[in-house]
Protein backbone atom coordinates (compact mmCIF):
# COMPACT_ATOMS: atom_id res chain seq x y z
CA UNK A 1 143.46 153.60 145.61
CA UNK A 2 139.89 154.64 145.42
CA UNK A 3 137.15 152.62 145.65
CA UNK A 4 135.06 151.52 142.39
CA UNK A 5 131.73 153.17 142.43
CA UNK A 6 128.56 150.91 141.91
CA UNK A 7 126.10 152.21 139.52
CA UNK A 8 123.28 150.74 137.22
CA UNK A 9 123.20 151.78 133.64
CA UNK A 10 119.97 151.33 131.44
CA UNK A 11 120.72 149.52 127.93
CA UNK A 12 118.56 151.70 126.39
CA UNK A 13 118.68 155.16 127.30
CA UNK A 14 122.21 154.89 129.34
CA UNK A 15 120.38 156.64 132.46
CA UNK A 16 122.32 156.14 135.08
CA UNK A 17 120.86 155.60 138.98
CA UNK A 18 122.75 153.90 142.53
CA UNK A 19 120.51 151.22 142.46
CA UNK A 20 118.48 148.39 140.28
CA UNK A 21 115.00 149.42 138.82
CA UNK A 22 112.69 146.91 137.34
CA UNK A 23 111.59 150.26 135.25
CA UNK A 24 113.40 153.21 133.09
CA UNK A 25 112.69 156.21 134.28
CA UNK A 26 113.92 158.10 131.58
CA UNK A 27 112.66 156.22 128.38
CA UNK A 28 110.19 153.41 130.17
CA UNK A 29 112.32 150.23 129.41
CA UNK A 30 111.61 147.37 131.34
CA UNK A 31 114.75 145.23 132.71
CA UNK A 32 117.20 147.06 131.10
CA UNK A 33 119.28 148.14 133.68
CA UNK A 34 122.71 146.48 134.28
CA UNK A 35 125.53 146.95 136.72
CA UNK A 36 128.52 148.29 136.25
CA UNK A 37 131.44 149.94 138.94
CA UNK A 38 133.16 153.06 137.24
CA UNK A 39 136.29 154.81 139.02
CA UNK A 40 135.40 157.48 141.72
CA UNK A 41 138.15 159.84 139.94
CA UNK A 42 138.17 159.20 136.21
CA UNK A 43 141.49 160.65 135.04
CA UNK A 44 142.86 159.95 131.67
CA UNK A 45 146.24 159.91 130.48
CA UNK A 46 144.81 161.36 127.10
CA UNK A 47 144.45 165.30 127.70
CA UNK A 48 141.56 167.25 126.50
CA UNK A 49 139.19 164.15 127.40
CA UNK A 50 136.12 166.19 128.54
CA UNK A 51 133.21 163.42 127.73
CA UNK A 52 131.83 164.57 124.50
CA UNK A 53 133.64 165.00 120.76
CA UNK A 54 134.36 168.27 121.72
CA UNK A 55 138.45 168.87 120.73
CA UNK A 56 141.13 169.59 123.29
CA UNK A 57 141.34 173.71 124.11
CA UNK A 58 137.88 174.57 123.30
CA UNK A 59 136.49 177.94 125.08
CA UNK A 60 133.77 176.68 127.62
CA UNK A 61 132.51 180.55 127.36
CA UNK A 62 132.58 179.83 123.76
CA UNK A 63 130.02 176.86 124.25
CA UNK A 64 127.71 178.06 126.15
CA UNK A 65 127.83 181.74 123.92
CA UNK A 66 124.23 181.82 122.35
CA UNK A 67 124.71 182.18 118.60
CA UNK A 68 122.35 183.30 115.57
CA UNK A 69 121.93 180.03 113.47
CA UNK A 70 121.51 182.25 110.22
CA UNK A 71 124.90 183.41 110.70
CA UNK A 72 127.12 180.33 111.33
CA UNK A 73 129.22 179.39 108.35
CA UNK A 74 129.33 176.04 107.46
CA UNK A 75 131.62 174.15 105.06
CA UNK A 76 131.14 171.85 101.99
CA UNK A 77 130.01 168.54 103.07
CA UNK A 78 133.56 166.08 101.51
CA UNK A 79 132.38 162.48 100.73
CA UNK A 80 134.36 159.99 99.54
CA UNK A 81 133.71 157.00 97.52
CA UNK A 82 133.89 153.64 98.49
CA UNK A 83 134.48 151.95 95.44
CA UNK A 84 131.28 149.89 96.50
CA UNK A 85 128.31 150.42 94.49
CA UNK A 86 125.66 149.53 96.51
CA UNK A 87 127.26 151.02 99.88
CA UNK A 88 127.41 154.59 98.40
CA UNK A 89 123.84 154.35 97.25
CA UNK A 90 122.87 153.73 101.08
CA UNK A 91 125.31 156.25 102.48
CA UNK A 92 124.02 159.16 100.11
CA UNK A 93 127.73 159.01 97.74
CA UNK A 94 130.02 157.69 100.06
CA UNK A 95 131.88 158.39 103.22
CA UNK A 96 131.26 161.81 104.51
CA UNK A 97 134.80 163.23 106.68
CA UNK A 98 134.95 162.94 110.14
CA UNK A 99 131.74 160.90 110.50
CA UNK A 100 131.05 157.83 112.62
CA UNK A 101 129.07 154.93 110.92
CA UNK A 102 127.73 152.06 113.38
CA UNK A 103 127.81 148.57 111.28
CA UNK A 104 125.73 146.16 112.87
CA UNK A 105 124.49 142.37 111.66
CA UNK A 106 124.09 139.23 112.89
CA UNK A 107 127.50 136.82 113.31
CA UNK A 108 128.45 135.71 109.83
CA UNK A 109 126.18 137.99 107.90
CA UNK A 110 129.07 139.12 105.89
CA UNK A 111 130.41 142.30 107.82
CA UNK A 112 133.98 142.16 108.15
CA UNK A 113 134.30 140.90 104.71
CA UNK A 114 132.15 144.28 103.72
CA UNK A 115 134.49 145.98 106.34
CA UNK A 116 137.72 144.70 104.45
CA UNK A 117 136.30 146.05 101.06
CA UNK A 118 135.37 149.59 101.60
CA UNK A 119 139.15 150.13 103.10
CA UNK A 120 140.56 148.38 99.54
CA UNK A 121 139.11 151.25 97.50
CA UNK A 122 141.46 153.69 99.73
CA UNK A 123 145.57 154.26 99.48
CA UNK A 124 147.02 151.72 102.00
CA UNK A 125 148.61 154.43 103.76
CA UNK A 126 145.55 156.49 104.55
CA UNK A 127 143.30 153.54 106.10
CA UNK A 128 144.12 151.51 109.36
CA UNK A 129 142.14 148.21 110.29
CA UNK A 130 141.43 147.28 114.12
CA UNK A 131 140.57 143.89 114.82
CA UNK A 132 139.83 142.97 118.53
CA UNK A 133 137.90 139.94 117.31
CA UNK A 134 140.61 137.93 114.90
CA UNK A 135 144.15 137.57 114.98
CA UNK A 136 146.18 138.87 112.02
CA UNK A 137 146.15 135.17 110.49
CA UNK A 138 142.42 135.28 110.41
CA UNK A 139 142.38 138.42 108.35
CA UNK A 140 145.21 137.68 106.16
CA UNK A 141 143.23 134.43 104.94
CA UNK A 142 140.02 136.24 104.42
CA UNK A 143 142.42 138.93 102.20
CA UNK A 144 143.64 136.13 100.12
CA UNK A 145 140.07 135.03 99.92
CA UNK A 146 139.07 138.50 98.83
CA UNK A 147 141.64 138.77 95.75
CA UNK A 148 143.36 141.38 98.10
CA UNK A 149 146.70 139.35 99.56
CA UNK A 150 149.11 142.65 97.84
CA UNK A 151 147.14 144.90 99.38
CA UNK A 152 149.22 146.27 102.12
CA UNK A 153 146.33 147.28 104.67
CA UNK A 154 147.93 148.56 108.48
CA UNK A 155 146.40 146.27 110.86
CA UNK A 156 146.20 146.95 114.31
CA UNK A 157 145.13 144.08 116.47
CA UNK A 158 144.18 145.87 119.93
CA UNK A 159 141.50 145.81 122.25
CA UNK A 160 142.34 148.78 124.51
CA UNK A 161 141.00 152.12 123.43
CA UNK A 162 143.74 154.10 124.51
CA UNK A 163 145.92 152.01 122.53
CA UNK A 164 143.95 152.47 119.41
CA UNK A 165 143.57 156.13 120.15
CA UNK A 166 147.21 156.95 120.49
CA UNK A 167 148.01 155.15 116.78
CA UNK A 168 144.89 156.96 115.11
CA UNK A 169 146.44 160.44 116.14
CA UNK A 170 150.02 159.16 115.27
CA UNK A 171 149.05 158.27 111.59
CA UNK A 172 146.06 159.94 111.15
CA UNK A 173 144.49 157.69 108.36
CA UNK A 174 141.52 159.01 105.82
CA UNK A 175 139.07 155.94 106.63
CA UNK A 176 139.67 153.41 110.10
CA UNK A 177 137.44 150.34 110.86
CA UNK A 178 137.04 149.16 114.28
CA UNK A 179 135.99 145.40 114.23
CA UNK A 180 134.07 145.65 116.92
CA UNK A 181 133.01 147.93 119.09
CA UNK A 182 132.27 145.52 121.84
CA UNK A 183 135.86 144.37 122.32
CA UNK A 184 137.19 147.51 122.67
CA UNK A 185 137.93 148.55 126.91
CA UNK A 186 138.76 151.77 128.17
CA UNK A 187 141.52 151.51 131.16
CA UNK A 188 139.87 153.99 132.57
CA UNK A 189 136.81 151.49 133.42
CA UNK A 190 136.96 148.27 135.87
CA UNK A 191 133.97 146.82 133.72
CA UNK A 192 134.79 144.29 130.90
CA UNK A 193 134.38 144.62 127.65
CA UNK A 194 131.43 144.67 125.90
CA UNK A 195 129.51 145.84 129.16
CA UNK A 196 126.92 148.85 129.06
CA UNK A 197 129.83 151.07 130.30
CA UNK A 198 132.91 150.33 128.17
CA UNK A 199 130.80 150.02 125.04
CA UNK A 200 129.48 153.87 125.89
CA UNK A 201 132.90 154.81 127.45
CA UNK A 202 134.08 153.50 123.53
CA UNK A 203 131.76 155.37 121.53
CA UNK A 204 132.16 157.95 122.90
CA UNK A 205 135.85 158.04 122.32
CA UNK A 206 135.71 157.44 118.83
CA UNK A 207 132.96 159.96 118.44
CA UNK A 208 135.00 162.58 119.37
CA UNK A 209 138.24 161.82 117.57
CA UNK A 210 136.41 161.50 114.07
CA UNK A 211 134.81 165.31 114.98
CA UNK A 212 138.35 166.52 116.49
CA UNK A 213 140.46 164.86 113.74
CA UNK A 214 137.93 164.26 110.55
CA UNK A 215 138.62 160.78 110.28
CA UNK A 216 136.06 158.50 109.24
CA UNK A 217 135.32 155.91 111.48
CA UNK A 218 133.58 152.61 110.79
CA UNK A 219 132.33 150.08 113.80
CA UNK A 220 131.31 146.88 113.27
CA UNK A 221 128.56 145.90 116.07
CA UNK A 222 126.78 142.59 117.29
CA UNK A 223 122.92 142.20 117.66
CA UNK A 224 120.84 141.00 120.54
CA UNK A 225 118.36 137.65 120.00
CA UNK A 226 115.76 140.52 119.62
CA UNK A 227 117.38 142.08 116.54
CA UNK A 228 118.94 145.41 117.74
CA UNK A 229 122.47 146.30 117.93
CA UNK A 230 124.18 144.79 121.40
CA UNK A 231 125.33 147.41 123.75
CA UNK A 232 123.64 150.81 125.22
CA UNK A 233 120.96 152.70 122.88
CA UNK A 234 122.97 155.74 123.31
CA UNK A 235 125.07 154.26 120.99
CA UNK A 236 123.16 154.40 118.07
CA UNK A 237 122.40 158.29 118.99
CA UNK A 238 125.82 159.42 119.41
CA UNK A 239 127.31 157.91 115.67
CA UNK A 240 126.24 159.62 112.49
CA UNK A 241 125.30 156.52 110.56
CA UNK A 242 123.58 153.17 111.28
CA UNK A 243 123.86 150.48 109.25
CA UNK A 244 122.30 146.83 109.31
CA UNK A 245 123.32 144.27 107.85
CA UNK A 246 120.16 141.69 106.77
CA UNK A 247 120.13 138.51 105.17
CA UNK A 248 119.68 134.59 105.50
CA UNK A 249 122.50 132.17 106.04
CA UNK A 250 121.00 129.74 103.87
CA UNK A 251 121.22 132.62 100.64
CA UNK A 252 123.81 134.43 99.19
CA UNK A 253 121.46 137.70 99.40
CA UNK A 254 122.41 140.00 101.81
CA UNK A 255 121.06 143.79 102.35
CA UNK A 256 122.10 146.47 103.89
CA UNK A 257 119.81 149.37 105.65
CA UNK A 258 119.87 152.89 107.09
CA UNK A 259 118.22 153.11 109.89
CA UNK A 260 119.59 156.62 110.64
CA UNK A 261 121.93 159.09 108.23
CA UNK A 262 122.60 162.53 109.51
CA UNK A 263 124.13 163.30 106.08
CA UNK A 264 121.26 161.53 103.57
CA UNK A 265 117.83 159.95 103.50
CA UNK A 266 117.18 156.95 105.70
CA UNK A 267 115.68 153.28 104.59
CA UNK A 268 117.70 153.32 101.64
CA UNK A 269 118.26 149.85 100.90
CA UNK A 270 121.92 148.22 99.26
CA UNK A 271 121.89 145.00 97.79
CA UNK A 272 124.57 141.98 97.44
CA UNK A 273 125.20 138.85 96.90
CA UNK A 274 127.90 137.02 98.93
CA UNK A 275 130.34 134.68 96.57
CA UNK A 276 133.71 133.30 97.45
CA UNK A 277 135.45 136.07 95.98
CA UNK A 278 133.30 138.38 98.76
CA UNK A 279 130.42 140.93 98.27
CA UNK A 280 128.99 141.94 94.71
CA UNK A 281 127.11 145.09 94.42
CA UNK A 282 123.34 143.70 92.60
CA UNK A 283 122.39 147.11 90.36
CA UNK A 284 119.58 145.97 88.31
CA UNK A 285 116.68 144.34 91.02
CA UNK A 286 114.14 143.73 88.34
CA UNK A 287 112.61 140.08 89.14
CA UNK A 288 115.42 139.30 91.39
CA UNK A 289 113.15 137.64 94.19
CA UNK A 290 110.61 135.95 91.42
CA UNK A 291 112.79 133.76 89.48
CA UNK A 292 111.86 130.70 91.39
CA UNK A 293 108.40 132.01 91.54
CA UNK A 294 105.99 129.03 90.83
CA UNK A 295 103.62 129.58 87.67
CA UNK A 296 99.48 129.45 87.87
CA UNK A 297 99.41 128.08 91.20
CA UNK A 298 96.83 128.80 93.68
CA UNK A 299 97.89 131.21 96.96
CA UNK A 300 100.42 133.30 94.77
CA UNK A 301 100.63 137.01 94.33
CA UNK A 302 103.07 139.56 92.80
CA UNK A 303 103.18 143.13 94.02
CA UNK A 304 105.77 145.64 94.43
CA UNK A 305 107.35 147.29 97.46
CA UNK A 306 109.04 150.51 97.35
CA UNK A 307 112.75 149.73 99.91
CA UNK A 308 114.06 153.43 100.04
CA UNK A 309 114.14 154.87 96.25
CA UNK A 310 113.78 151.61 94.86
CA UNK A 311 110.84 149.87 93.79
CA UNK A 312 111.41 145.68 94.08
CA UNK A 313 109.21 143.11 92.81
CA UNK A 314 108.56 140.30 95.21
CA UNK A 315 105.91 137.04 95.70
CA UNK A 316 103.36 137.05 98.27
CA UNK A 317 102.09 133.35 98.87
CA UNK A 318 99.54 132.56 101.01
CA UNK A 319 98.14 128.53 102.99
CA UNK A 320 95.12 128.06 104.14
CA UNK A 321 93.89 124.66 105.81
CA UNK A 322 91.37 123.97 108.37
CA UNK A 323 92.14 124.34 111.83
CA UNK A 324 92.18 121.81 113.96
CA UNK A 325 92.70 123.74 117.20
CA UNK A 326 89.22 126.21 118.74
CA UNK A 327 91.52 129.07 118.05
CA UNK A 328 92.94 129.79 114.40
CA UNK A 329 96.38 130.54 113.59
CA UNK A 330 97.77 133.67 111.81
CA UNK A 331 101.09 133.42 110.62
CA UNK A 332 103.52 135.54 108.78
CA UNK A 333 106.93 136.06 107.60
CA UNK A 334 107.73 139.02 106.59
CA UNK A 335 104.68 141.61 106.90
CA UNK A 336 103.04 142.62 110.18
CA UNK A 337 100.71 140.43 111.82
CA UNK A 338 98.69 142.98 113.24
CA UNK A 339 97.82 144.09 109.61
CA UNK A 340 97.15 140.73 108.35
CA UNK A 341 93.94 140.47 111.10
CA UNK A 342 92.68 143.79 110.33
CA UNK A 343 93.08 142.68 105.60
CA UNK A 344 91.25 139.42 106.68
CA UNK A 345 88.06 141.44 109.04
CA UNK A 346 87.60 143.62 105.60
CA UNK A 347 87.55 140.55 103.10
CA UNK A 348 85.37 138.41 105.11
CA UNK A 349 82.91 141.61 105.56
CA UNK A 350 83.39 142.34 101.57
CA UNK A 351 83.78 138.81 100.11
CA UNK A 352 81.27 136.83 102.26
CA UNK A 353 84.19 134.66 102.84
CA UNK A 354 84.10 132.60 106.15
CA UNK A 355 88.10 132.55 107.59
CA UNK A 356 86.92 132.19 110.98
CA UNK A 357 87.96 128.19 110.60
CA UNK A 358 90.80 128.37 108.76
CA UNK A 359 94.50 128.37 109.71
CA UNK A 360 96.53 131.24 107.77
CA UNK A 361 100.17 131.36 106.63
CA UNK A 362 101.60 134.76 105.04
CA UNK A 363 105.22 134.87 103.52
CA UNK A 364 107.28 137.15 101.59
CA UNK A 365 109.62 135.27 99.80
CA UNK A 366 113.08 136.10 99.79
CA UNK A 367 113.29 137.28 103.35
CA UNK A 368 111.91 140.93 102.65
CA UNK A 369 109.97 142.84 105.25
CA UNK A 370 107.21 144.25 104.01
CA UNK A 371 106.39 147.83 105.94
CA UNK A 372 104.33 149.94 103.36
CA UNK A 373 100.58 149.16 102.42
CA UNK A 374 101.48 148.89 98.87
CA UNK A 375 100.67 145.31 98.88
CA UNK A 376 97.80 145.08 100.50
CA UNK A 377 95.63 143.97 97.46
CA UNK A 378 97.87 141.59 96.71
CA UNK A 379 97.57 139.69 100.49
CA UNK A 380 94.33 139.63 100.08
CA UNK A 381 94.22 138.04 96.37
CA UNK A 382 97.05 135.03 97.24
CA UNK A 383 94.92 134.45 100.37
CA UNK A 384 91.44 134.30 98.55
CA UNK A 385 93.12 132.59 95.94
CA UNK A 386 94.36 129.51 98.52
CA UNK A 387 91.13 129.38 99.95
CA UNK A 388 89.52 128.77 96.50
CA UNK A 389 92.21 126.65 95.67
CA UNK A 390 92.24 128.37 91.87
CA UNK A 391 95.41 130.57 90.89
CA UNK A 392 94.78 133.89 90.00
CA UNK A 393 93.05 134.37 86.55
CA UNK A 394 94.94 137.04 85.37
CA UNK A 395 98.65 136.80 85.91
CA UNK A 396 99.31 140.56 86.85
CA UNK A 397 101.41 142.80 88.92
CA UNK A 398 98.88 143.71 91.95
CA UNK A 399 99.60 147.05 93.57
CA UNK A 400 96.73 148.92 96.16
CA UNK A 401 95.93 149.77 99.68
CA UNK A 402 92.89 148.12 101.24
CA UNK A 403 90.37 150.60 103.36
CA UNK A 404 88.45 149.58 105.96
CA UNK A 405 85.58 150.34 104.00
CA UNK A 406 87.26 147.83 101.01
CA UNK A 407 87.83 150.57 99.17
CA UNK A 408 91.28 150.11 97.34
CA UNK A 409 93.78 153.46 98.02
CA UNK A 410 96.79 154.84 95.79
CA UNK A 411 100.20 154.17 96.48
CA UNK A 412 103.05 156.20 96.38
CA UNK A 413 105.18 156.75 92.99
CA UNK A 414 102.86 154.33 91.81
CA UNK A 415 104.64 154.85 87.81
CA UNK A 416 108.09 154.28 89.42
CA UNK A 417 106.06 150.71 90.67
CA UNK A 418 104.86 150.02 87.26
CA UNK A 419 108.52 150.97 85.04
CA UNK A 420 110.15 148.18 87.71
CA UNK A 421 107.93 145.91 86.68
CA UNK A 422 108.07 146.52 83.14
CA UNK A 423 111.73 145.82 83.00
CA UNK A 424 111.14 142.54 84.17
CA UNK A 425 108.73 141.70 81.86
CA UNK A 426 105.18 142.27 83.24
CA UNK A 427 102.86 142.88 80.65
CA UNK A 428 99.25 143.22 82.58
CA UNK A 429 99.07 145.66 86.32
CA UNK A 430 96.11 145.81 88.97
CA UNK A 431 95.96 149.21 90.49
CA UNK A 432 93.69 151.85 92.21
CA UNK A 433 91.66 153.32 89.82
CA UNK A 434 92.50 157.14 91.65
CA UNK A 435 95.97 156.32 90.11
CA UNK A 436 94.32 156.68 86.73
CA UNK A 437 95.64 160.03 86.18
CA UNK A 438 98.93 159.67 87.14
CA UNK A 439 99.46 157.01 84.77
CA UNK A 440 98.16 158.55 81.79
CA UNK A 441 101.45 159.08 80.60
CA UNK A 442 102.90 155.66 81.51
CA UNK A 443 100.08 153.97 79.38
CA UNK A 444 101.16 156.08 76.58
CA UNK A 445 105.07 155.54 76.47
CA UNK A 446 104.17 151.34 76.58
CA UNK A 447 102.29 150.47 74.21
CA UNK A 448 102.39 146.99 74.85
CA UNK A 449 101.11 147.00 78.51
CA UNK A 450 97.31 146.49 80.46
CA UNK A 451 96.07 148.66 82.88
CA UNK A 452 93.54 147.07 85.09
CA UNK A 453 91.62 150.05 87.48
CA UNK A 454 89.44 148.81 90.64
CA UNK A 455 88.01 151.05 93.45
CA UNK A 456 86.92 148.38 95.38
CA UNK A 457 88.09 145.23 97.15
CA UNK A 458 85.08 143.34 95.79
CA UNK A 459 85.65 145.05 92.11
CA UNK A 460 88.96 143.56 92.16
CA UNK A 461 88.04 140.20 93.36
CA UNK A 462 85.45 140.02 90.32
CA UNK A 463 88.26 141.20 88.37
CA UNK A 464 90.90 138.32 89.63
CA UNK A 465 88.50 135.42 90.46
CA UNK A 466 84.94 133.95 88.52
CA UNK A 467 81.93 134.13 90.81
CA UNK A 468 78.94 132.05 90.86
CA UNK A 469 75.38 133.04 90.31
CA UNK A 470 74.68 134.12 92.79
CA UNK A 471 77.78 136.57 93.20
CA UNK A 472 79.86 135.03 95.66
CA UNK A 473 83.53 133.80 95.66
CA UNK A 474 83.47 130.89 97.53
């Protein structure tokens, strides 16, 4: 019997080297290499294995045969519905054939229930569940749960990959879920599961049988502390599709993200609520994360965010107290801290505003991450606004860049923006005034609506807040 072979794998990049390094030297990672012993011969049972998706019988001379690009035929992309509203809005229509989605979340966040639901929209004899994770009980009570106890899902309850490989070719099913990818082995590897190894070893496998046999493939994945999905980065290179699945435990709100779609636009954005009867698709967004939204209080803004192609309406408060430590505190949920310091240096240079003392808190309510610069203006206003201790004076949708120079910049589909907010009921908008021309014909299809233009931070501060005689806002 040959001896196991000791090699270190980085988590990120999967480079490979004989011996531990504090350093990546392929992608720069630091402490992300972890050991693992593969076999010196790696022989599988399963012929055709080569390593890569590539099918069994394929022409190596064929391979490496350098081809004109303009002259390969390709064939109709086939999607397939899910039956899930919200899911097929991410994915770009559904399931495309023989791809390889990666479904990652936090424990509990709702994924094998989500997992459970896509396969009910499909024949019972063209899906297959794998569960390495829960025994058949488990599942059967969460179908009961789910309204779905006579639907007659296979369910395969293996954690060995050349188990699960040998039923997928045997009954070939349309759509297969692997629950999770960190429990399946390969017998082929000494490691266990869930190591760098087996988890690449595993993708790897299933990467290639979805290409060979054009079966769609969904794995559910774990997440680090940090927030990324468990396991080697190579993972989320090799599949097609990567999904995460966001949301608090303490609300029923839960979205779901594209990171990365081979077949459709990323950062599209899928929204549900979580009920006892499982996930419900949430079409209509308008005012979703306002209606607890406290009325004509001071440190309160309402902007809009664009998440993928959809424009969502969401609360920006703001606290400001005195410090009591030499250093000041900047705090924030749910935008970048990095651009809260650099919105504060502009409105203390533009407002004559002294922050310099004063502790700040930034949140987004409703658990939404705030990426864009859309909402810059609107920072800026619930922050002045806590520091004054006076709500806003005019209770208006804010929407604007901030410059370094405090001038305020357009935003992108800025009417899109503006028709969200609409259909929630907002009357009265604050935007950049080089947006004037784009909304021309906005102002004209609602009649009953208020335009408010600014160019400038201090323009729009006049415009929120009273001054004093002497021109000042504090």
């Amino acid at each position: 019997m040959a001896k196991g072979k000791v090699v270190y794998i980085c988590g990120e990049c999967g480079h490979e080297t004989s011996g531990w390094l504090g350093r990546c030297p392929a992608c720069g990672a630091w402490n992300s290499f972890s050991k693992s012993i593969e076999k010196a011969e790696n022989k599988s049972p399963v012929p055709g294995r080569r390593g890569s998706w590539l099918p069994e019988g394929t022409d190596q001379s064929d391979q490496a045969a350098v081809k004109d690009l303009s002259k390969i035929r390709t064939t109709e992309t086939i999607r397939e519905s899910t039956g899930i509203h919200e899911l097929d809005r991410v994915l770009g229509g559904g399931l495309v054939q023989g791809s390889l989605t990666l479904l990652g979340g936090q424990p509990g966040i709702g994924k094998s229930t989500l997992a459970l639901q896509i396969l009910d929209a499909f024949p019972a004899d063209e899906v297959l569940y794998v569960s390495g994770e829960e025994s058949a009980e488990q599942l059967r009570m969460r179908a009961v749960r789910l309204d779905m106890e006579q639907k007659r899902i296979p369910l395969l309850t293996a954690t060995s990959f050349q188990l699960v490989e040998k039923t997928l070719l045997e009954r070939r099913p349309r759509v297969t879920v692997i629950d999770s990818i960190q429990t399946v082995y390969s017998d082929d590897l000494p490691s266990a599961p869930g190591s760098v190894a087996q988890v690449r070893e595993a993708g790897m496998g299933f990467l290639r049988l979805a290409k060979s046999t054009g079966i769609s493939i969904i794995m559910t994945g774990h997440i680090t502390k940090e927030g990324a999905l468990a396991g080697p980065r190579i993972l989320e290179h090799m599949v097609d599709t990567v999904l995460y699945f966001e949301g608090e435990k303490d609300s029923s709100l839960r979205l779901l993200r594209a990171v990365k779609n081979r077949f459709f636009a990323t950062d599209e954005v899928g929204m549900f609520e979580m009920t006892e009867e499982g996930l419900i698709s949430i079409r209509q967004a308008a005012g979703l994360f306002l209606s607890s939204m406290p009325e004509h209080v001071p440190g309160s803004a309402v902007t809009a965010i664009l998440e993928g192609s959809r424009p969502i309406l969401i609360e920006v408060q703001a606290l400001t107290v005195a410090s009591g430590y030499g250093t000041p505190i900047r705090m924030t949920q749910g935008i970048d801290r990095a651009r809260l310091i650099t919105l504060l240096a502009v409105a203390e240079k533009k407002t004559k505003i002294d922050m310099s003392a004063l502790d700040i808190y930034v949140n987004v309510t409703g658990g939404m991450r705030v990426s864009g610069t859309s909402s810059d203006l609107a920072i800026l206003a619930a922050i002045i606004s806590s520091v004054r201790d006076e709500p806003l004076h005019l209770d208006a949708v804010i929407l604007g860049e901030v410059g370094l120079t405090g001038e305020i910049r357009s935003v992108p589909r800025i009417a899109d923006h503006l028709a969200e907010a609409v259909r929630a009921g907002w009357k009265r908008f604050v935007v950049p005034a080089s947006a004037q021309s784009r909304l021309k014909r906005f102002e004209e299809e609602e009649k009953n609506i208020r335009v408010y233009y600014v160019s400038e931070l201090s323009e729009s501060m006049d415009l929120l807040f009273s001054v004093d005689s002497q021109g000042r806002y504090s």
